[in-house]
Protein backbone atom coordinates (compact mmCIF):
# COMPACT_ATOMS: atom_id res chain seq x y z
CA UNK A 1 20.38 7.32 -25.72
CA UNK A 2 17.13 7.19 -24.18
CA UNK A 3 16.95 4.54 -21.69
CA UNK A 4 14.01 3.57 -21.32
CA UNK A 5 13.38 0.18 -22.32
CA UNK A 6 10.32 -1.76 -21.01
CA UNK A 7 8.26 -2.36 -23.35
CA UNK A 8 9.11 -6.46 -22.85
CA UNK A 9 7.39 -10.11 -22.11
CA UNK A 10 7.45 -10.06 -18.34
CA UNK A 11 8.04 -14.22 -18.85
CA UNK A 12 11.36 -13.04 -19.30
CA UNK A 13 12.15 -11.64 -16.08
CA UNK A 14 14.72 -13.94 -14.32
CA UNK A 15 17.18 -11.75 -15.64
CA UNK A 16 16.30 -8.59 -13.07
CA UNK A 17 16.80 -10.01 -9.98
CA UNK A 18 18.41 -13.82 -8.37
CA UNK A 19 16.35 -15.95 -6.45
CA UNK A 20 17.95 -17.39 -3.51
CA UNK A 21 17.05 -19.25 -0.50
CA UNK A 22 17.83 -17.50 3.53
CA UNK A 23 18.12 -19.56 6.46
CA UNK A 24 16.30 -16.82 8.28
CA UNK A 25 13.27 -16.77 5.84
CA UNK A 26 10.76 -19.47 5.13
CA UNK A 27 9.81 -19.87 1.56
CA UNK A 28 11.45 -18.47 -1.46
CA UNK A 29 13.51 -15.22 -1.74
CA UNK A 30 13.93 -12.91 -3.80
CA UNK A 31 16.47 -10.16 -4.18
CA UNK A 32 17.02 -7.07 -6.01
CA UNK A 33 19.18 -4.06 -5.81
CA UNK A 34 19.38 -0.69 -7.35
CA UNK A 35 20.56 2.79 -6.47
CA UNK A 36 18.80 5.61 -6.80
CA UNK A 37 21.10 8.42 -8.39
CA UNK A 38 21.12 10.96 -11.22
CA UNK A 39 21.39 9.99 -15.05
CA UNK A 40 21.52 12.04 -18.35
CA UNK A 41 18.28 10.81 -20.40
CA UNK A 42 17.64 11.63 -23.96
CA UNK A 43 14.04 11.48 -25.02
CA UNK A 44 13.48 11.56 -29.15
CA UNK A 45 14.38 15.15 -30.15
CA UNK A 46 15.28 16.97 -27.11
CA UNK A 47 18.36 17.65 -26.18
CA UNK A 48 20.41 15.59 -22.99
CA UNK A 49 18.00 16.25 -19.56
CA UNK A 50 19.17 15.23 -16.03
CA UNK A 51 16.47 13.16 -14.05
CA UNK A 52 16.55 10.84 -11.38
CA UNK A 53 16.15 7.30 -11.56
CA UNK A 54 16.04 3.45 -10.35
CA UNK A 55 18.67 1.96 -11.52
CA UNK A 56 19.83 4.70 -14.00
CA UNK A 57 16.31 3.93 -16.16
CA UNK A 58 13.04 6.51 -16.14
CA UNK A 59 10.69 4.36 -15.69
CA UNK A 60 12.98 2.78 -13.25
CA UNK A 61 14.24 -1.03 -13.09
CA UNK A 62 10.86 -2.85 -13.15
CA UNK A 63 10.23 -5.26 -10.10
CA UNK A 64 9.03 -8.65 -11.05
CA UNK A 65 8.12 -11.42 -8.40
CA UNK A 66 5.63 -14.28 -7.23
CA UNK A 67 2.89 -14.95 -4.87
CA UNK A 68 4.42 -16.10 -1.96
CA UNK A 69 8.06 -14.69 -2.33
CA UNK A 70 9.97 -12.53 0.25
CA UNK A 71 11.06 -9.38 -1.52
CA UNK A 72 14.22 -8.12 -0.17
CA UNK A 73 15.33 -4.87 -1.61
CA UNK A 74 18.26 -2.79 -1.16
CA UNK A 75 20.60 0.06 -2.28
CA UNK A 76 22.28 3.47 -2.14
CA UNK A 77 20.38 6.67 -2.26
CA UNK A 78 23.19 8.51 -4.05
CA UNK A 79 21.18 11.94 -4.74
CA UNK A 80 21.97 14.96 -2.42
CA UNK A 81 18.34 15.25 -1.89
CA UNK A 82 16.45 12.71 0.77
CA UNK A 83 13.94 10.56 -0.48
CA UNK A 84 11.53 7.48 0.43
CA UNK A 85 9.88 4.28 -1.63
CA UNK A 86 5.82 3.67 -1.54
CA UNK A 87 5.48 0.29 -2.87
CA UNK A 88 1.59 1.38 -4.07
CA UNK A 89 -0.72 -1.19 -3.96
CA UNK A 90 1.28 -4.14 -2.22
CA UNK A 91 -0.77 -5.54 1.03
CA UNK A 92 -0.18 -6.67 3.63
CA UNK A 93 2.71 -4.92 4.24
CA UNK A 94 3.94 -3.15 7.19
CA UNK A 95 3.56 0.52 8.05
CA UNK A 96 7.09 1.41 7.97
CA UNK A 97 8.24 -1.53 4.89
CA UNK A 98 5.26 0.19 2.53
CA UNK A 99 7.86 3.47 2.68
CA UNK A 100 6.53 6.83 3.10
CA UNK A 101 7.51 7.03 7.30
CA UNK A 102 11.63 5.22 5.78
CA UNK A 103 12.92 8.25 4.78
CA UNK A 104 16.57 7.46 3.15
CA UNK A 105 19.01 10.59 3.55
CA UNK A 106 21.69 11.02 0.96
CA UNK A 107 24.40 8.99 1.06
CA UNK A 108 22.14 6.12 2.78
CA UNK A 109 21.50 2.78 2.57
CA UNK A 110 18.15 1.11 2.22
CA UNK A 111 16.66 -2.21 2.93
CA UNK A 112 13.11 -3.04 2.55
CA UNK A 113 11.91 -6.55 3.13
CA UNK A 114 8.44 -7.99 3.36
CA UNK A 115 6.40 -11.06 1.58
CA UNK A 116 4.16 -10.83 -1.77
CA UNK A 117 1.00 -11.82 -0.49
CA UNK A 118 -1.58 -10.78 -3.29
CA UNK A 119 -0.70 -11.56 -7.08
CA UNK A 120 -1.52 -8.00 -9.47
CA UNK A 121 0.05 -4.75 -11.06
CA UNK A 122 1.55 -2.53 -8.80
CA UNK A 123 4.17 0.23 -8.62
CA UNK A 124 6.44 1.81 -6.57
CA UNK A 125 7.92 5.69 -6.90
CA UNK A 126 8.97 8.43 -4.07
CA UNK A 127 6.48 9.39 -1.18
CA UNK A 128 8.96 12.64 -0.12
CA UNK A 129 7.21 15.85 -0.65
CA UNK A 130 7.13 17.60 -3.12
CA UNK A 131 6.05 13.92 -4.00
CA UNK A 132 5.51 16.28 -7.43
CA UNK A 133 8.85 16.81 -7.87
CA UNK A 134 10.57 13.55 -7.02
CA UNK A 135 8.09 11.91 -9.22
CA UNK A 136 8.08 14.22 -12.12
CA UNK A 137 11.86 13.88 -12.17
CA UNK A 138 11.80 10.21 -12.49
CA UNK A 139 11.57 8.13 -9.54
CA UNK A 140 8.42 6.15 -10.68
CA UNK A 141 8.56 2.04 -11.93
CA UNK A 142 6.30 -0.62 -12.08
CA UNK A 143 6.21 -3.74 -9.40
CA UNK A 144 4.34 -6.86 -11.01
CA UNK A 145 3.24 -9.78 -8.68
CA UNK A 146 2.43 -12.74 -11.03
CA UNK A 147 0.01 -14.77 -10.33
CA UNK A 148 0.34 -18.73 -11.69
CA UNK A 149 -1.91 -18.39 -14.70
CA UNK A 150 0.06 -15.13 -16.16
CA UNK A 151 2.13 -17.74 -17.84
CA UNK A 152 -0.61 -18.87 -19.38
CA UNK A 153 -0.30 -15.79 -21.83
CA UNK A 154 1.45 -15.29 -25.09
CA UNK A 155 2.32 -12.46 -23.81
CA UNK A 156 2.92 -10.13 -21.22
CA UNK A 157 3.49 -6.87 -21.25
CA UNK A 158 4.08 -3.25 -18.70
CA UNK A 159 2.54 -0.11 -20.39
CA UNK A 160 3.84 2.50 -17.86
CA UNK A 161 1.80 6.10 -18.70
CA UNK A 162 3.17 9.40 -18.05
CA UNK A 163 3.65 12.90 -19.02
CA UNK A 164 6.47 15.15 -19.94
CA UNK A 165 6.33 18.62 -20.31
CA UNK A 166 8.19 20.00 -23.09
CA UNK A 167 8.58 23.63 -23.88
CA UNK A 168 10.20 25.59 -26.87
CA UNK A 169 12.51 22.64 -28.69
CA UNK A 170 11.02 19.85 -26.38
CA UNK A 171 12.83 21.63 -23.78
CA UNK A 172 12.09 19.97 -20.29
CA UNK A 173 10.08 21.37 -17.65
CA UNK A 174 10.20 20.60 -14.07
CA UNK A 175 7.17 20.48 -12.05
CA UNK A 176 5.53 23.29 -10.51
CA UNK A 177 5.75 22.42 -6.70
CA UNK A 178 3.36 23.09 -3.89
CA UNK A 179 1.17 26.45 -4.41
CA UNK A 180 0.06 24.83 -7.67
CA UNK A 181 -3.24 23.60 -8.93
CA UNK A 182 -1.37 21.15 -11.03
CA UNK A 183 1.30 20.14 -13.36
CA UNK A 184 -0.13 18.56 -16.53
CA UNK A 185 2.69 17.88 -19.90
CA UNK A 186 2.17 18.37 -23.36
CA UNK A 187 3.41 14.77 -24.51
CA UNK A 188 2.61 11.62 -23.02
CA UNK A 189 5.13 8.95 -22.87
CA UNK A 190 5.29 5.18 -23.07
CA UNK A 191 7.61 3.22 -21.12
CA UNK A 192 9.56 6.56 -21.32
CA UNK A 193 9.07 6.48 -25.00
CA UNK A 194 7.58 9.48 -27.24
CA UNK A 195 6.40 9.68 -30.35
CA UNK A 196 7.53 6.53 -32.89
CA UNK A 197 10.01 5.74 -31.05
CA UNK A 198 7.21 4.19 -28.76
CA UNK A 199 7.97 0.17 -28.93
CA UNK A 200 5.45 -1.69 -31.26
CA UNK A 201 3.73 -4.87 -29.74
CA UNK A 202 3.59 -8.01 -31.96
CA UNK A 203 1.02 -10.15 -32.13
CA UNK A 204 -0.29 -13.65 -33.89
CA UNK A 205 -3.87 -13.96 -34.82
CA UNK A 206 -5.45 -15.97 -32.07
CA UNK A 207 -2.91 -15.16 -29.49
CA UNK A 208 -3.94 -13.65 -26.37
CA UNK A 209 -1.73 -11.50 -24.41
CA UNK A 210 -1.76 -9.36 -21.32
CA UNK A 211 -1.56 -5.64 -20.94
CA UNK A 212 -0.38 -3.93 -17.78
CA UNK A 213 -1.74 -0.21 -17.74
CA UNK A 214 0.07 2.07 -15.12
CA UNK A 215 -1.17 5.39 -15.14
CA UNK A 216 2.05 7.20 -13.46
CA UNK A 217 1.04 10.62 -14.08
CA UNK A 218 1.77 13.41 -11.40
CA UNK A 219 -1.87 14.59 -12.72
CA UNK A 220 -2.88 13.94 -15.97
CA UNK A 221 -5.77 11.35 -16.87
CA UNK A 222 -5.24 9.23 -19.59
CA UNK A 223 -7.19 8.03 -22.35
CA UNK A 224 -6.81 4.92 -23.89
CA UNK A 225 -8.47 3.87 -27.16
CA UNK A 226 -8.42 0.74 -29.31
CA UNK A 227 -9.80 -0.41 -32.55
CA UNK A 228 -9.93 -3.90 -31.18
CA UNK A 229 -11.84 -4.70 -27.96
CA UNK A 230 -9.72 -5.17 -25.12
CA UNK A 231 -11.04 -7.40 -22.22
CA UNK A 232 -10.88 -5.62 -18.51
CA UNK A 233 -10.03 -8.43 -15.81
CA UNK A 234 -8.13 -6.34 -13.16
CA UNK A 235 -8.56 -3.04 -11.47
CA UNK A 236 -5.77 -1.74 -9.56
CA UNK A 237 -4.27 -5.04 -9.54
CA UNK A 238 -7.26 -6.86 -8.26
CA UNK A 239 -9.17 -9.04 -10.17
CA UNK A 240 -13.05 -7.50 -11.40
CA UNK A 241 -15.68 -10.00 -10.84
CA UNK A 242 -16.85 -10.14 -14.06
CA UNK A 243 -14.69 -9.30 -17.11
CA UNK A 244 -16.09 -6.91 -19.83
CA UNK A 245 -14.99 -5.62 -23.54
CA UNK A 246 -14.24 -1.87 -24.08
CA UNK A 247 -12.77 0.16 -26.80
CA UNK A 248 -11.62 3.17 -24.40
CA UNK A 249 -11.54 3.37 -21.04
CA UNK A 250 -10.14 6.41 -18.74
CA UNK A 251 -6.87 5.39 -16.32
CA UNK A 252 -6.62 8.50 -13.89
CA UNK A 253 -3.60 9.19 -11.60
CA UNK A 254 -1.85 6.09 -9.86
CA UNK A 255 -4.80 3.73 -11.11
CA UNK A 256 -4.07 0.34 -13.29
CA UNK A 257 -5.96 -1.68 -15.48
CA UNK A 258 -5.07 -4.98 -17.01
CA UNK A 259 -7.12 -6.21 -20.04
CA UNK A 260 -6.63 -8.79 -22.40
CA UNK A 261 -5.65 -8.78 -26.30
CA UNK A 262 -6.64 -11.16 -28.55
CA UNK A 263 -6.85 -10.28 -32.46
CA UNK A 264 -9.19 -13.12 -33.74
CA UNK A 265 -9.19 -13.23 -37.03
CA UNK A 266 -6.65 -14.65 -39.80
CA UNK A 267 -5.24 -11.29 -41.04
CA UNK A 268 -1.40 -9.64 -41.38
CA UNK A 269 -1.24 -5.45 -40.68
CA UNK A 270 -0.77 -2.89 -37.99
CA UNK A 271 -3.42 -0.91 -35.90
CA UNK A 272 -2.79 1.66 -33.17
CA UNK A 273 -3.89 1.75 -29.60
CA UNK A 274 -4.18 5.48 -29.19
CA UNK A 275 -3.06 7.20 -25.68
CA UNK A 276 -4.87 10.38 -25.02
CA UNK A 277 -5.13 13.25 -22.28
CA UNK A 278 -8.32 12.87 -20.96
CA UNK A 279 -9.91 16.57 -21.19
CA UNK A 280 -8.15 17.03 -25.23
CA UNK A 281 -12.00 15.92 -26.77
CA UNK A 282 -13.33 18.05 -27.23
CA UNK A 283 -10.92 21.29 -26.16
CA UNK A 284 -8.53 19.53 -28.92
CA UNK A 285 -10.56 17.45 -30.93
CA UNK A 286 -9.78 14.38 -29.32
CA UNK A 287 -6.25 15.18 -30.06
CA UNK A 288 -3.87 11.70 -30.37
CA UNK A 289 -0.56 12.52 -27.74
CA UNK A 290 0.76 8.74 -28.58
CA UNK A 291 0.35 5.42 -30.71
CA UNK A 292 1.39 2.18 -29.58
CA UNK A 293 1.82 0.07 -32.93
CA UNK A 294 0.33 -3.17 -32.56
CA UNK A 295 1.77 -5.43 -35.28
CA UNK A 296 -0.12 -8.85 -36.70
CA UNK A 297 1.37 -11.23 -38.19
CA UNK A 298 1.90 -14.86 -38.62
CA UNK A 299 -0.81 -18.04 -38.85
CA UNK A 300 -4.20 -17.72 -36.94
CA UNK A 301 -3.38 -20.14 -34.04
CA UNK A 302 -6.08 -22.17 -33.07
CA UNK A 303 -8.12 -23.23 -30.08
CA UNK A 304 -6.99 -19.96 -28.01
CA UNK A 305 -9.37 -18.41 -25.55
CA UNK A 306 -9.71 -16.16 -22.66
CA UNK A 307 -7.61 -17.30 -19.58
CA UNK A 308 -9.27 -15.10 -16.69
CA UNK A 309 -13.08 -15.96 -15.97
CA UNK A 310 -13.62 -13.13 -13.10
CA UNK A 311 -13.75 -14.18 -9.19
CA UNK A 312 -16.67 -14.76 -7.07
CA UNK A 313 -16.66 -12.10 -4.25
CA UNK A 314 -17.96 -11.92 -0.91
CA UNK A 315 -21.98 -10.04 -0.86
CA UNK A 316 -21.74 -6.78 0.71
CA UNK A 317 -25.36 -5.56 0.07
CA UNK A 318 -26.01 -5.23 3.54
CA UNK A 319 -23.65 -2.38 3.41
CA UNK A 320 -25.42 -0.44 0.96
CA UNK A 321 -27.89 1.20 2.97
CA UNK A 322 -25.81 2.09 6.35
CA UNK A 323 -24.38 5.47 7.37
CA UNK A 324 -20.46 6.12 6.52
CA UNK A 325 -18.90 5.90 9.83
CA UNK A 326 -16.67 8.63 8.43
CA UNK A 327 -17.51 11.56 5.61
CA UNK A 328 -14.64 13.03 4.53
CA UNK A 329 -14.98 16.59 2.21
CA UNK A 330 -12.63 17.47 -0.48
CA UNK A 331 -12.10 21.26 -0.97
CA UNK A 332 -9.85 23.57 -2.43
CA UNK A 333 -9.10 27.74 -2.23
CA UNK A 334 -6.54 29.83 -3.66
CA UNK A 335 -5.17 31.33 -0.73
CA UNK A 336 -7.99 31.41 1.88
CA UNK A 337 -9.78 28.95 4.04
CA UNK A 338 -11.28 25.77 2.96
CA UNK A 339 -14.98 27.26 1.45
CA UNK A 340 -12.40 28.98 -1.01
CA UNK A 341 -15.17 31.98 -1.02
CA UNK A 342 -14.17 34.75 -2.91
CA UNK A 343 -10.91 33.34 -4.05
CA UNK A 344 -12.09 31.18 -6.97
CA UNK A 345 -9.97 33.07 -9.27
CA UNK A 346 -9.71 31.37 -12.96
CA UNK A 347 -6.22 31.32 -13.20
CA UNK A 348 -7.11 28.97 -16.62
CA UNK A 349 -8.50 31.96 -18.48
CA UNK A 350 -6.10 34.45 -16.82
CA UNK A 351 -2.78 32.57 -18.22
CA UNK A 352 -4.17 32.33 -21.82
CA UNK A 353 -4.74 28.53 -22.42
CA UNK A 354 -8.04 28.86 -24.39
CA UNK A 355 -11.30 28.03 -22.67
CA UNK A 356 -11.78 29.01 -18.90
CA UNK A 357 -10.89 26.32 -16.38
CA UNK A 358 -14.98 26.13 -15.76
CA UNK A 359 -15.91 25.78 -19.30
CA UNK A 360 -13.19 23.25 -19.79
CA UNK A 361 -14.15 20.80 -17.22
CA UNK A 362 -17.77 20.81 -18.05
CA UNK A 363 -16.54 19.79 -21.53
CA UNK A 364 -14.75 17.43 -19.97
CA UNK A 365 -15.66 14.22 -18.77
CA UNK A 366 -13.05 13.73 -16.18
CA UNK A 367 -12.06 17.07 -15.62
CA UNK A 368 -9.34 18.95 -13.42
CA UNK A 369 -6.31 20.09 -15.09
CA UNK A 370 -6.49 23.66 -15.70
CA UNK A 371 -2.59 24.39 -16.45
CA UNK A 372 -2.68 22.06 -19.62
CA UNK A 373 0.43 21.94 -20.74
CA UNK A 374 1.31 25.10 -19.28
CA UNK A 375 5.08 26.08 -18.92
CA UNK A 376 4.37 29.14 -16.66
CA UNK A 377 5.19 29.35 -12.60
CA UNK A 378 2.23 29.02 -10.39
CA UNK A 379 4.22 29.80 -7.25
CA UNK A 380 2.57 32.69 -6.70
CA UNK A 381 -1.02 31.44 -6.89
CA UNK A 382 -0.69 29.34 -3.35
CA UNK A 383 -3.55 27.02 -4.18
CA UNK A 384 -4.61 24.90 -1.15
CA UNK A 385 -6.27 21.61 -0.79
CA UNK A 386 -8.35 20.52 2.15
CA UNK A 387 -9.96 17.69 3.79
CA UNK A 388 -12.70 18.49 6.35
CA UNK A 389 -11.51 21.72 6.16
CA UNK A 390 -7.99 21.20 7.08
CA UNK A 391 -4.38 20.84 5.36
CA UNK A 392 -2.30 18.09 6.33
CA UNK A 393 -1.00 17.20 8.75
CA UNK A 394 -3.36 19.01 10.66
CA UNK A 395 -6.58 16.83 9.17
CA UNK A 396 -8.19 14.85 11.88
CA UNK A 397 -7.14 11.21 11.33
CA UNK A 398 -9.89 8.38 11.19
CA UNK A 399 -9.00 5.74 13.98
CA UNK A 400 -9.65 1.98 14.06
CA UNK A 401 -9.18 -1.58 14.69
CA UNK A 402 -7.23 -4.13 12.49
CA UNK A 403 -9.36 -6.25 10.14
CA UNK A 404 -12.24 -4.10 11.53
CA UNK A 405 -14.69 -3.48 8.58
CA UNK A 406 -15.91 0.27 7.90
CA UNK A 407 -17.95 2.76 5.55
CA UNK A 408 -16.31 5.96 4.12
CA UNK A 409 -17.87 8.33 1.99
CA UNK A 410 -16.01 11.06 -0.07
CA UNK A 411 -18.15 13.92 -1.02
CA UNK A 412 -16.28 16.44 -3.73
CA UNK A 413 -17.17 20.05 -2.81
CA UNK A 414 -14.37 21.40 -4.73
CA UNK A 415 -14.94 25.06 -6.04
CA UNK A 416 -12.96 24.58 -9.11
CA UNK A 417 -14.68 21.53 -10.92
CA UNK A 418 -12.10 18.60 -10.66
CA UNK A 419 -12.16 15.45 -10.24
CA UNK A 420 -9.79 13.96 -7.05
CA UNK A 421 -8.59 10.86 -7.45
CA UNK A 422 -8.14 9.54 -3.72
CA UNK A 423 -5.39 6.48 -2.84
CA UNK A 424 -5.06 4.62 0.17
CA UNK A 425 -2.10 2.82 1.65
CA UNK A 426 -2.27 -0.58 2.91
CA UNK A 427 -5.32 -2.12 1.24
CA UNK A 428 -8.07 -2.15 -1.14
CA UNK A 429 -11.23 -1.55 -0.84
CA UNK A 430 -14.30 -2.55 -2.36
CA UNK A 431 -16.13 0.50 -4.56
CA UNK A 432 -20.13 0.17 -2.99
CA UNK A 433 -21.67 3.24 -5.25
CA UNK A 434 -20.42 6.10 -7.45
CA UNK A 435 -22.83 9.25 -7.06
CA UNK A 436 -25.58 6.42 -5.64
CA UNK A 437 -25.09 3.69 -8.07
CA UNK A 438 -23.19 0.48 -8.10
CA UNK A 439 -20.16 0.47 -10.66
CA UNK A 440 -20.96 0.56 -14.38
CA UNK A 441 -18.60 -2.40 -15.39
CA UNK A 442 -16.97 -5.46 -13.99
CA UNK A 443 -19.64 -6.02 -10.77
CA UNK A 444 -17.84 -5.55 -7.59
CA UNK A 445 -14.28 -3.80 -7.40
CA UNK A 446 -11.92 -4.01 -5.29
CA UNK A 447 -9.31 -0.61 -6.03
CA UNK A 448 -6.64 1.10 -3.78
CA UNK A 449 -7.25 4.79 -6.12
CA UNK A 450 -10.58 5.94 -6.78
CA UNK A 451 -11.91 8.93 -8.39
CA UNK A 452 -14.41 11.27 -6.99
CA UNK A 453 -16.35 13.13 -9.29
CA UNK A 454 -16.28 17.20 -9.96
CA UNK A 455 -19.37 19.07 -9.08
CA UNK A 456 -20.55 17.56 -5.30
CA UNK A 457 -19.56 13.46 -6.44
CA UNK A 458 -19.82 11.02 -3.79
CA UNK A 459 -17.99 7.97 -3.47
CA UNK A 460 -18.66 5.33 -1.14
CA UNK A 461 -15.99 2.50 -0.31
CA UNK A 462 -16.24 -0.47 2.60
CA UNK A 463 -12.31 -0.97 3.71
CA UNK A 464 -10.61 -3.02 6.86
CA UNK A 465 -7.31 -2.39 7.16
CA UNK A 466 -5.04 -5.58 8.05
CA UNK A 467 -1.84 -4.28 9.54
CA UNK A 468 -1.77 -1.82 12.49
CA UNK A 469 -0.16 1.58 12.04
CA UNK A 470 -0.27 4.72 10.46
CA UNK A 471 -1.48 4.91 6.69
CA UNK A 472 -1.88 7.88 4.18
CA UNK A 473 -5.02 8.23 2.57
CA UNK A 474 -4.59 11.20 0.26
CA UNK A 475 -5.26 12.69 -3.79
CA UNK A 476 -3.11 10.81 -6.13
CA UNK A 477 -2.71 14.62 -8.20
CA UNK A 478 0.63 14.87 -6.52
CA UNK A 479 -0.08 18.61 -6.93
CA UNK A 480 -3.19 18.31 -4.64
CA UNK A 481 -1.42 16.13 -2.09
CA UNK A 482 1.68 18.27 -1.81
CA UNK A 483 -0.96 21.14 -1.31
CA UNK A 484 -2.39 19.64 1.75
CA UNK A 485 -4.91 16.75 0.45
CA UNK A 486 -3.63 14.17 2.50
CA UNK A 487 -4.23 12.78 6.10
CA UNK A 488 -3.64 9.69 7.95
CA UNK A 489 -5.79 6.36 9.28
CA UNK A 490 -4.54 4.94 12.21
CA UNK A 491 -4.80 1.39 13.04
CA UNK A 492 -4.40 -0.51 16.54
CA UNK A 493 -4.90 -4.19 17.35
């Protein structure tokens, strides 16, 4: 059996972990333990597939606490392969608690302990490279910090996005490891769920309940798409100054969104919010990979209305107009230096998959994933990813203060038109202009991924970090971090 069950009111979560109280820690604590180890999975239709998991569940053993908590977490890593935990998006944290510089070598114990701070949506999967292949295998789960109005809701609810790769007879695929532009599968999954056996949600009429997007994709963008208009009020955990109604909205790799669901009108039936790969309209005619049934039924309740009213944030205007203290170019070549030139080879239209790679992202409009659902090695291909001109860890790192406010700018240079959607450890950041303009929706946003536009985008984010130490800053296409997309900030007092 397939066990991946998540799809569940997050009310209900005393059962995953006991709270208890420790002399040596003030305030509540809370513990949870899992191993990480091997388990047989069985997704609809294919046959028995080995992964590795949390807790012997892909998505693993979700992680539910509260503002204020200390988290104390511990286990066995019972693989024969070494691995680490990024807890992405939690802050403050320490350097060495937020994972990635932990490493926990087979056989191990591990113990992570550290406070809940900021309420929001998190996750946590492996930071060991090839993060592709540790990730792709199964070591992904979500990590939800409630905040005290979350009970508030009717309901709840984790929807955990990712992609399988499923050749001849929904065989599985492992990922392609580092060399590779990217990995992208042919069927997306719900909490670990394909097709309809995908867990409906059920709904009254005037209810309003929560959704927790997790886009846990090693690459692949996501589309989502809903008859009814869902209400953004987080991004990336953090709240949006000012919520606003969408029908479809684009979650790329490691990014969240919550939004709220409420069906206002007195009426019994089902409708479908619709999960879609990002570049499949119009390659694929806006091709649906997955349905998640949303069932209505019951008497309109009465007097409902929208619980999150949007946050008033700090002016940062004056930033606007100021030099980036640091500029940091993304870049890519198949083989050869950093410009790429003369090695821009498109491997899309040499491996058959329709369209060229160029003609697909400019149909696209978030572009980037040329080996669409591709089952083929790219081992040979040695793509390499760059910033200023260098692979990690031999990038430059950007050094500063603690709590010491700065300006970054990403510029996308890329050769092959993609999109790079960059994550940073340890904090937030506020968004100050996409390509020269303020963000479209929500007013100012405060994200820890953030996607910088194909063809020469810019980005521009305002960031203090509040823990010293050293913190990755790198693409969130595991592919393209693997590859050498990655560097480190270092922070002293």
């Amino acid at each position: 059996m397939f066990k991946y069950i998540f799809f569940f009111v997050l009310m209900t979560h005393a059962f995953l972990f006991s709270c208890a109280q420790n002399k040596q820690v003030k305030g509540p604590v809370n513990h949870v333990e899992f191993n990480i180890e091997r388990v047989d999975i069985k997704p609809k239709d294919t046959k028995t597939l080995e992964a590795w998991s949390y807790n012997n569940t892909v998505p693993g053993m979700p992680i539910i606490g509260n503002v204020g908590e200390t988290m104390i977490i511990a286990g066995v890593n019972k693989l024969d392969k070494a691995t680490t935990i990024h807890w992405h998006g939690l802050s403050p944290i320490s350097y060495l608690e937020d994972g990635p510089f932990k490493p926990i070598a087979p056989g191990e114990k591990f113990r992570f302990k550290f406070k809940l701070f900021k309420s929001g949506t998190y996750w946590y999967h492996s930071h060991t490279r090839p993060v592709v292949e540790q990730v792709n295998r199964g070591l992904y789960a979500p990590f939800i910090v409630k905040a005290p109005e979350d009970d508030q809701y009717d309901g709840d609810h984790i929807i955990m996005l990712s992609d399988m790769l499923l050749g001849e007879g929904k065989a599985w695929q492992p990922g392609l490891g580092i060399g590779a532009m990217e990995r992208i599968g042919n069927t997306i999954a719900v909490n670990g769920y394909i097709d309809e056996a995908i867990q409906s949600l059920n709904i009254q009429p005037g209810e309003i309940h929560k959704l927790r997007f997790i886009g846990s994709g090693t690459a692949a963008y996501f589309r989502v798409k809903s008859p009814w208009p869902l209400r953004i009020t987080h991004t990336d955990g953090q709240p949006v100054e000012k919520p606003y109604e969408t029908q479809e909205f684009i979650i790329g790799p490691g990014e969240r969104y919550d939004a709220e669901l409420m069906f206002n009108e007195q009426a019994t039936g089902q409708f479908d919010l619709e999960i879609l790969d990002s570049i499949s309209e119009p390659i694929f005619s806006y091709k649906v990979f997955s349905k998640i049934p949303v069932n209505i039924q019951g008497e309109k309740k009465e007097g409902r209305s929208y619980i999150f009213q949007g946050v008033q944030k700090p002016d940062y205007t004056e930033w606007l107009d100021k030099e980036p203290e640091h500029i940091l170019y993304l870049t890519s070549s198949m083989g050869g230096d950093a410009t790429g030139m003369g090695q821009n080879v498109d491997m899309h239209a040499q491996m058959g998959h329709g369209p060229s790679h160029s003609e697909a992202m400019q149909m696209s409009d978030q572009g980037g994933h040329s080996a669409h659902g591709s089952t083929d090695s790219h081992s040979g291909m040695n793509f390499r990813w760059f910033i200023n001109g260098k692979e990690h860890p031999n990038v430059e790192p950007i050094k500063t203060k603690k709590n010491t406010p700065m300006k970054i700018r990403f510029v996308n240079n890329d050769t092959h038109p993609m999109d790079h959607p960059m994550h940073l450890h340890g904090t937030s950041f506020r968004v100050l202009s996409i390509n020269g303009q303020a963000p479209a929706q929500g007013g100012l946003l405060d994200k820890d991924v953030i996607n910088v536009p194909k063809n020469g985008g810019q980005v521009d984010i305002l960031l203090e970090l509040p823990e010293t130490g050293t913190w990755m800053l790198h693409c969130h296409i595991l592919d393209h971090e693997d590859g050498g997309m990655m560097m480190h900030v270092d922070v002293e007092e």
